[in-house]
C-alpha atoms as a PDB file:
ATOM      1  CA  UNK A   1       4.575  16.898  -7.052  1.00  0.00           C
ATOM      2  CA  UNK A   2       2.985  13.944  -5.101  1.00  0.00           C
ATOM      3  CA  UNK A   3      -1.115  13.737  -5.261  1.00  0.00           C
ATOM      4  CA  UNK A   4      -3.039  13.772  -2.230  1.00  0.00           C
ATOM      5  CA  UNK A   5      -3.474  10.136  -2.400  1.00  0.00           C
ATOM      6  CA  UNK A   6       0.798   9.506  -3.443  1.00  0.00           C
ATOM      7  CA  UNK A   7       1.331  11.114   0.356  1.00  0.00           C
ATOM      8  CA  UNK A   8      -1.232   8.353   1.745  1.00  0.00           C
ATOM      9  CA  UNK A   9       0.016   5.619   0.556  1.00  0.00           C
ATOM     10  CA  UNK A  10       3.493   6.743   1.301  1.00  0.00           C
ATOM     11  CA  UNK A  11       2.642   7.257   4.845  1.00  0.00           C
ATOM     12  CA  UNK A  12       0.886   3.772   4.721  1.00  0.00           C
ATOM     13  CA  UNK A  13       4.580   2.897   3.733  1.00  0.00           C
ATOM     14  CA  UNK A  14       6.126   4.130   5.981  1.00  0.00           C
ATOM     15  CA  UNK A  15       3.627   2.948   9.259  1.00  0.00           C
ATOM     16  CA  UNK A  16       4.456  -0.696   7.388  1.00  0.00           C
ATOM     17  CA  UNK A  17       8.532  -0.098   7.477  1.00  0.00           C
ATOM     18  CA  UNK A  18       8.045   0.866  10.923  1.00  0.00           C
ATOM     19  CA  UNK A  19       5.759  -2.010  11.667  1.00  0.00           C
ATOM     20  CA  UNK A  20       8.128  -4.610  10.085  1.00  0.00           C
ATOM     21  CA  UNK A  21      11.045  -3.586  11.884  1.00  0.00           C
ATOM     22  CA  UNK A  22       8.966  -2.948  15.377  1.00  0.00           C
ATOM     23  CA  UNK A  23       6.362  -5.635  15.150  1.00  0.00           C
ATOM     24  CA  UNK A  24       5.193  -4.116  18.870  1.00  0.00           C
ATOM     25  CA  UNK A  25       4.132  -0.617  18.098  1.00  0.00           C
ATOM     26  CA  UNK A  26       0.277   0.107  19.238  1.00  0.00           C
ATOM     27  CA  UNK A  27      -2.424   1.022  16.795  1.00  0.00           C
ATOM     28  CA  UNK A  28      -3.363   3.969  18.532  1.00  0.00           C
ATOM     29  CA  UNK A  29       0.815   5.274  18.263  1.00  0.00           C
ATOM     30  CA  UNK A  30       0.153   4.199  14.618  1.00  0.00           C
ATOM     31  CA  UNK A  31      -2.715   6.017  14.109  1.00  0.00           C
ATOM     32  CA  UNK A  32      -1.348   9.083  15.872  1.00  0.00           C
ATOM     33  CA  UNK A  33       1.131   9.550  13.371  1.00  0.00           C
ATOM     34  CA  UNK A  34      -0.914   8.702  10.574  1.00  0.00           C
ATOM     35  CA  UNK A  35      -2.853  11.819  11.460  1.00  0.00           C
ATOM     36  CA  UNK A  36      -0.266  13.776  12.400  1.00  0.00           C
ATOM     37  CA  UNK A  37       1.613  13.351   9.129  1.00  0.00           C
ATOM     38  CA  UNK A  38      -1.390  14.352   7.157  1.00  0.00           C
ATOM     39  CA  UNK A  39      -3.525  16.519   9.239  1.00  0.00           C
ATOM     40  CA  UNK A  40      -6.666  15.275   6.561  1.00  0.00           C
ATOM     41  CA  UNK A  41      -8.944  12.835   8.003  1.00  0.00           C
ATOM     42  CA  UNK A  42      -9.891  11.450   4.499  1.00  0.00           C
ATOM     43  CA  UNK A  43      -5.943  10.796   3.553  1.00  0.00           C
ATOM     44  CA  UNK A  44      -5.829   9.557   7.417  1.00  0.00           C
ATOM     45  CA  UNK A  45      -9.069   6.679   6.736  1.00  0.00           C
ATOM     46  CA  UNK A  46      -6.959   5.616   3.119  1.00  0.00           C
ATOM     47  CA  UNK A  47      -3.393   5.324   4.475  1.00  0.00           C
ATOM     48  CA  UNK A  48      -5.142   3.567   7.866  1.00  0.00           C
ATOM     49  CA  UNK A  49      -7.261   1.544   5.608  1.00  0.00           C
ATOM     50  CA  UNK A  50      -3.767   0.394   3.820  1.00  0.00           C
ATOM     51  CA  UNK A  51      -1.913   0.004   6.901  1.00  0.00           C
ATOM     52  CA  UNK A  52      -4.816  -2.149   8.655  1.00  0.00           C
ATOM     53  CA  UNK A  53      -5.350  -4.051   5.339  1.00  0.00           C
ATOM     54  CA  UNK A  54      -2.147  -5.112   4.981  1.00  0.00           C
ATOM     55  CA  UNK A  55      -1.427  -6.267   8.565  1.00  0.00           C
ATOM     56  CA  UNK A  56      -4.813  -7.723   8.665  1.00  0.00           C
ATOM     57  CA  UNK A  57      -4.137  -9.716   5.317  1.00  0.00           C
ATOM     58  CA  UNK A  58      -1.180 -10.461   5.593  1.00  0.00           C
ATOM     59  CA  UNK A  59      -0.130 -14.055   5.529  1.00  0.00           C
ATOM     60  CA  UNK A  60      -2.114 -14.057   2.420  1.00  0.00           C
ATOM     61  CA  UNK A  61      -0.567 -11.064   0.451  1.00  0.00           C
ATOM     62  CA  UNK A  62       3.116 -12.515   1.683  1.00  0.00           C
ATOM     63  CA  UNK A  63       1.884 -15.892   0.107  1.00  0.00           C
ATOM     64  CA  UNK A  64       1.185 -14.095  -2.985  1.00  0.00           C
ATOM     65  CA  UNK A  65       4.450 -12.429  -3.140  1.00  0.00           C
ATOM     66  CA  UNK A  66       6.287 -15.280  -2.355  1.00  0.00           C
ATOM     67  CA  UNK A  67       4.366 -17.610  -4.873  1.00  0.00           C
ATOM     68  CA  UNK A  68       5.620 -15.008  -7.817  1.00  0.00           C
ATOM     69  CA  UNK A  69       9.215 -13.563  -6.346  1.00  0.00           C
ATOM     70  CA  UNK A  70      10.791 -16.187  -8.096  1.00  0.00           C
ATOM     71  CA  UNK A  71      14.244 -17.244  -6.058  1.00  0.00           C
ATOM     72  CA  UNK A  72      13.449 -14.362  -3.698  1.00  0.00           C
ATOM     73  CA  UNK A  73      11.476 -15.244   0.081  1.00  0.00           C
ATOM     74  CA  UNK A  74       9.983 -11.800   1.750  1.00  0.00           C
ATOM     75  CA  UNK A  75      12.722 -12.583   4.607  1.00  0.00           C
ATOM     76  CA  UNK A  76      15.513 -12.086   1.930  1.00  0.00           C
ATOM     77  CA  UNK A  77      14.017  -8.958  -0.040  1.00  0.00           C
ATOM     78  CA  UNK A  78      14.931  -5.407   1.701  1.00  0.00           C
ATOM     79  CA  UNK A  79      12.154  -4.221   4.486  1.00  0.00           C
ATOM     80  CA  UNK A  80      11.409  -0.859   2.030  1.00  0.00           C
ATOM     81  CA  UNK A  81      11.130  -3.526  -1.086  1.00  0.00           C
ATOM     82  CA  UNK A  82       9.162  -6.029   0.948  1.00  0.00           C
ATOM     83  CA  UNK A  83       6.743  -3.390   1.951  1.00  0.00           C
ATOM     84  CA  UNK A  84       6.139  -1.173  -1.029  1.00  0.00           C
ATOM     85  CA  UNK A  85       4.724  -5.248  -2.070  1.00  0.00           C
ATOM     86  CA  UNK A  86       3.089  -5.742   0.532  1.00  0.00           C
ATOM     87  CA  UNK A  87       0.987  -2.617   0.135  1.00  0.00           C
ATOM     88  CA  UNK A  88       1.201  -2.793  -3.448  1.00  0.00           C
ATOM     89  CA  UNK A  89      -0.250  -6.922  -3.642  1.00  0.00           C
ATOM     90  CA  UNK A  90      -2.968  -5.891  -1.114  1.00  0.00           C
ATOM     91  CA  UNK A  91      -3.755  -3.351  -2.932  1.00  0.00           C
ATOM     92  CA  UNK A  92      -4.564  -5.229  -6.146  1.00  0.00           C
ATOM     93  CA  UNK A  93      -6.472  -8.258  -4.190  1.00  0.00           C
ATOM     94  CA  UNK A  94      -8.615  -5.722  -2.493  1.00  0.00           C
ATOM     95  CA  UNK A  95      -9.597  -2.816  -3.899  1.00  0.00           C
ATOM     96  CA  UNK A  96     -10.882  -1.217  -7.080  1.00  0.00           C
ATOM     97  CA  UNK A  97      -8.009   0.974  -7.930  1.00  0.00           C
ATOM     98  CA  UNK A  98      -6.761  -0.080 -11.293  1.00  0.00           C
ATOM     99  CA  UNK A  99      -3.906  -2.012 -11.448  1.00  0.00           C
ATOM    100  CA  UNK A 100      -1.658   0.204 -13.231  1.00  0.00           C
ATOM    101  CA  UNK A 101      -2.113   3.014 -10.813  1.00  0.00           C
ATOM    102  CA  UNK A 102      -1.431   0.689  -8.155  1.00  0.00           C
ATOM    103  CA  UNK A 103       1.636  -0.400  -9.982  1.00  0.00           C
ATOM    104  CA  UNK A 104       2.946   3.434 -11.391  1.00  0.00           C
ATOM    105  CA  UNK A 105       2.833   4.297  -7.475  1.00  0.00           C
ATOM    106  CA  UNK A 106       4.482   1.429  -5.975  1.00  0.00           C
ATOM    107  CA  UNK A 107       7.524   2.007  -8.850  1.00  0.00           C
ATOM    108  CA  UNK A 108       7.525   5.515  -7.618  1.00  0.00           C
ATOM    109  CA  UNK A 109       7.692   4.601  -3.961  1.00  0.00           C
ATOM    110  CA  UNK A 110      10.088   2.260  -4.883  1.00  0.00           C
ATOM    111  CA  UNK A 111      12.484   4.787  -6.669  1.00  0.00           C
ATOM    112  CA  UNK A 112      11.982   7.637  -3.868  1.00  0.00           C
ATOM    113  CA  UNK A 113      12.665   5.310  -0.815  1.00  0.00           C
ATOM    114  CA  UNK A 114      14.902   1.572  -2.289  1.00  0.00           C
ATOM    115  CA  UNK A 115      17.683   1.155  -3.891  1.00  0.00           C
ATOM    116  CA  UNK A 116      18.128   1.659  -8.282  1.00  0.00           C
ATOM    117  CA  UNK A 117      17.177  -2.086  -7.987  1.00  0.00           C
ATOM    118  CA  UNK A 118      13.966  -1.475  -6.487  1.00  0.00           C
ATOM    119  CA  UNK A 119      11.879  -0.197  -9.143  1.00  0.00           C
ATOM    120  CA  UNK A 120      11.901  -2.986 -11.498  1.00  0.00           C
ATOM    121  CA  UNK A 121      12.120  -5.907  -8.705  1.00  0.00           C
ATOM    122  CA  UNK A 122       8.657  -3.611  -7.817  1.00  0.00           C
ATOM    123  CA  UNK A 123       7.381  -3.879 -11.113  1.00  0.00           C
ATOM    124  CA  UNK A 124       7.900  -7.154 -12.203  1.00  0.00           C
ATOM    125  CA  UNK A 125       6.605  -8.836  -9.181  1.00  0.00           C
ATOM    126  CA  UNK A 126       3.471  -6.512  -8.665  1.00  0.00           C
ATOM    127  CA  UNK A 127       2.767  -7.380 -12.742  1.00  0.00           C
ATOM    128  CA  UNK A 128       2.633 -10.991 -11.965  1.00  0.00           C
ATOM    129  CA  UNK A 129       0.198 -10.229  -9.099  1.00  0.00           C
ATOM    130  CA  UNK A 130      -2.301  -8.554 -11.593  1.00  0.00           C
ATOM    131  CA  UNK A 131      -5.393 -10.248 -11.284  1.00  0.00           C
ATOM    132  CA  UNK A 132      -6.914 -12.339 -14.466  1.00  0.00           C
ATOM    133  CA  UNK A 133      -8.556  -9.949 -16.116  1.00  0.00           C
ATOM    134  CA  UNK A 134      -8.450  -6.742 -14.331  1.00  0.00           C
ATOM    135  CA  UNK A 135      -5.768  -5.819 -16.852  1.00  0.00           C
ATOM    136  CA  UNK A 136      -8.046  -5.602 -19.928  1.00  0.00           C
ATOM    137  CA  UNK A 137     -10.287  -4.178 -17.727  1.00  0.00           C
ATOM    138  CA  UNK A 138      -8.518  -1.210 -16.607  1.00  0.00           C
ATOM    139  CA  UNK A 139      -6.938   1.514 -18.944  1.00  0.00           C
ATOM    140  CA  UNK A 140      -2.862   1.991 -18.374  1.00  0.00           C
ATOM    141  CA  UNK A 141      -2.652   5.039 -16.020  1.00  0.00           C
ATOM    142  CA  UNK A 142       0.648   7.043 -16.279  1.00  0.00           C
ATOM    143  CA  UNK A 143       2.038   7.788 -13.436  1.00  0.00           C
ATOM    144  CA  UNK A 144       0.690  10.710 -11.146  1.00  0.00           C
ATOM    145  CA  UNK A 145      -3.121  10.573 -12.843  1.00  0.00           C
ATOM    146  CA  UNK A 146      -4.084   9.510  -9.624  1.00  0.00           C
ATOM    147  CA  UNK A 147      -6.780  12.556  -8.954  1.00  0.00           C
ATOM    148  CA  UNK A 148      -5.645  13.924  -5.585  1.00  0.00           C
ATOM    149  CA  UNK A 149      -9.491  15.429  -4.962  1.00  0.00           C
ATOM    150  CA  UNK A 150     -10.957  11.833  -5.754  1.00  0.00           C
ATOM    151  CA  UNK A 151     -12.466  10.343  -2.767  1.00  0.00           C
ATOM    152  CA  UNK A 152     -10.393   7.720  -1.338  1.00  0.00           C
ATOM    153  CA  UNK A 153     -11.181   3.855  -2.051  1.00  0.00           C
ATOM    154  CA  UNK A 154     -13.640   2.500  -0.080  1.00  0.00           C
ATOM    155  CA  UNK A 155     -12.259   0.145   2.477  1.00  0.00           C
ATOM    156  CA  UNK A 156     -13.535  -3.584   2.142  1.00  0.00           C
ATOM    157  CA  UNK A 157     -17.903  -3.988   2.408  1.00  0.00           C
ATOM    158  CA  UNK A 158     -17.059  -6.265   5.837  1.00  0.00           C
ATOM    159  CA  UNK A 159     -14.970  -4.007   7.981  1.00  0.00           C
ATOM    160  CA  UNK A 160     -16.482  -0.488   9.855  1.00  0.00           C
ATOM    161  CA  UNK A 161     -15.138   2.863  10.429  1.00  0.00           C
ATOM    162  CA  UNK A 162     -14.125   1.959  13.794  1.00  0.00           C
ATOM    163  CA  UNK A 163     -12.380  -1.201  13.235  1.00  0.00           C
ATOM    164  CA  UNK A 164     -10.279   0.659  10.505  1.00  0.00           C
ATOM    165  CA  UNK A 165      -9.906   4.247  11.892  1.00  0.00           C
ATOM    166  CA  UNK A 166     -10.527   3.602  15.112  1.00  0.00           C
ATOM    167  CA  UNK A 167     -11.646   6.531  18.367  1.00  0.00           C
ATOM    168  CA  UNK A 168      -9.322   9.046  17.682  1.00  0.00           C
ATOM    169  CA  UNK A 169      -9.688  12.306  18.304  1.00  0.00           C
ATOM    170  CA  UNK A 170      -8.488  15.441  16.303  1.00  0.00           C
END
């Protein structure tokens, strides 16, 4: 059973896939069906928050990937692969989640929506992404101890509720 948390980030995913392949789509339309798929406006502010992040990151989370994907570009890897990194990378650069709940979801994402390649591709490129440190830091997590009633990560100090979530009405 997927935590409250699992269904945000796979919606994240998924607004990402959709993104990748239709590079077009309007935030609001985004939006709209971030809500719509969770009908919870603090799930709604975490996936947004991971959608925006990535997009709004991205040439630096791709350079990460890329730097550590050895023999692999982002252009190469499959779009569900590409993006379960992507949200996965930004995910450990910017926010406080531990790394190995980051990772334990992103394998799980992987498995559920790639290919029986995905999860370990996942896994051994996220690993490499760990920051120094946070590691020994931050107690292994198996997978699903994410708390589906804990509040959702804060979104980064610099950015407001609007530029992240937006006017939209419910």
């Amino acid at each position: 059973m997927a935590t409250r948390r699992t269904r945000a980030r796979e919606t994240a995913l998924q607004m990402l896939y959709q993104h990748d392949l239709n590079p077009g789509l309007p935030d609001e339309l985004v939006r709209e069906q971030v809500l719509e798929r969770l009908e919870d406006e603090e799930l709604s502010r975490f996936a947004w928050s991971l959608y925006r992040g990535v997009i709004d990151n991205r040439t630096t989370v791709d350079a990460a990937i890329e730097k550590v994907a050895a023999n692999w570009s982002l252009r190469r890897m499959a779009p569900t692969d590409r993006n379960v990194l992507r949200l996965g990378a930004f995910e450990l650069q910017k926010t406080e989640t531990p790394p190995r709940v980051i990772i334990d979801e992103a394998i799980e994402m992987a498995r559920k929506y790639g290919s029986a390649q995905s999860p370990p591709f996942v896994n051994g490129i996220l690993d490499r992404l760990i920051p120094r440190g946070a590691a020994a830091k931050t107690p292994a997590v198996p997978t699903g101890a994410d708390d589906p009633d804990a509040p959702a990560d804060p979104p980064p100090a610099d950015v407001s509720d609007e530029e992240l979530f937006g006017e939209v009405k419910g």
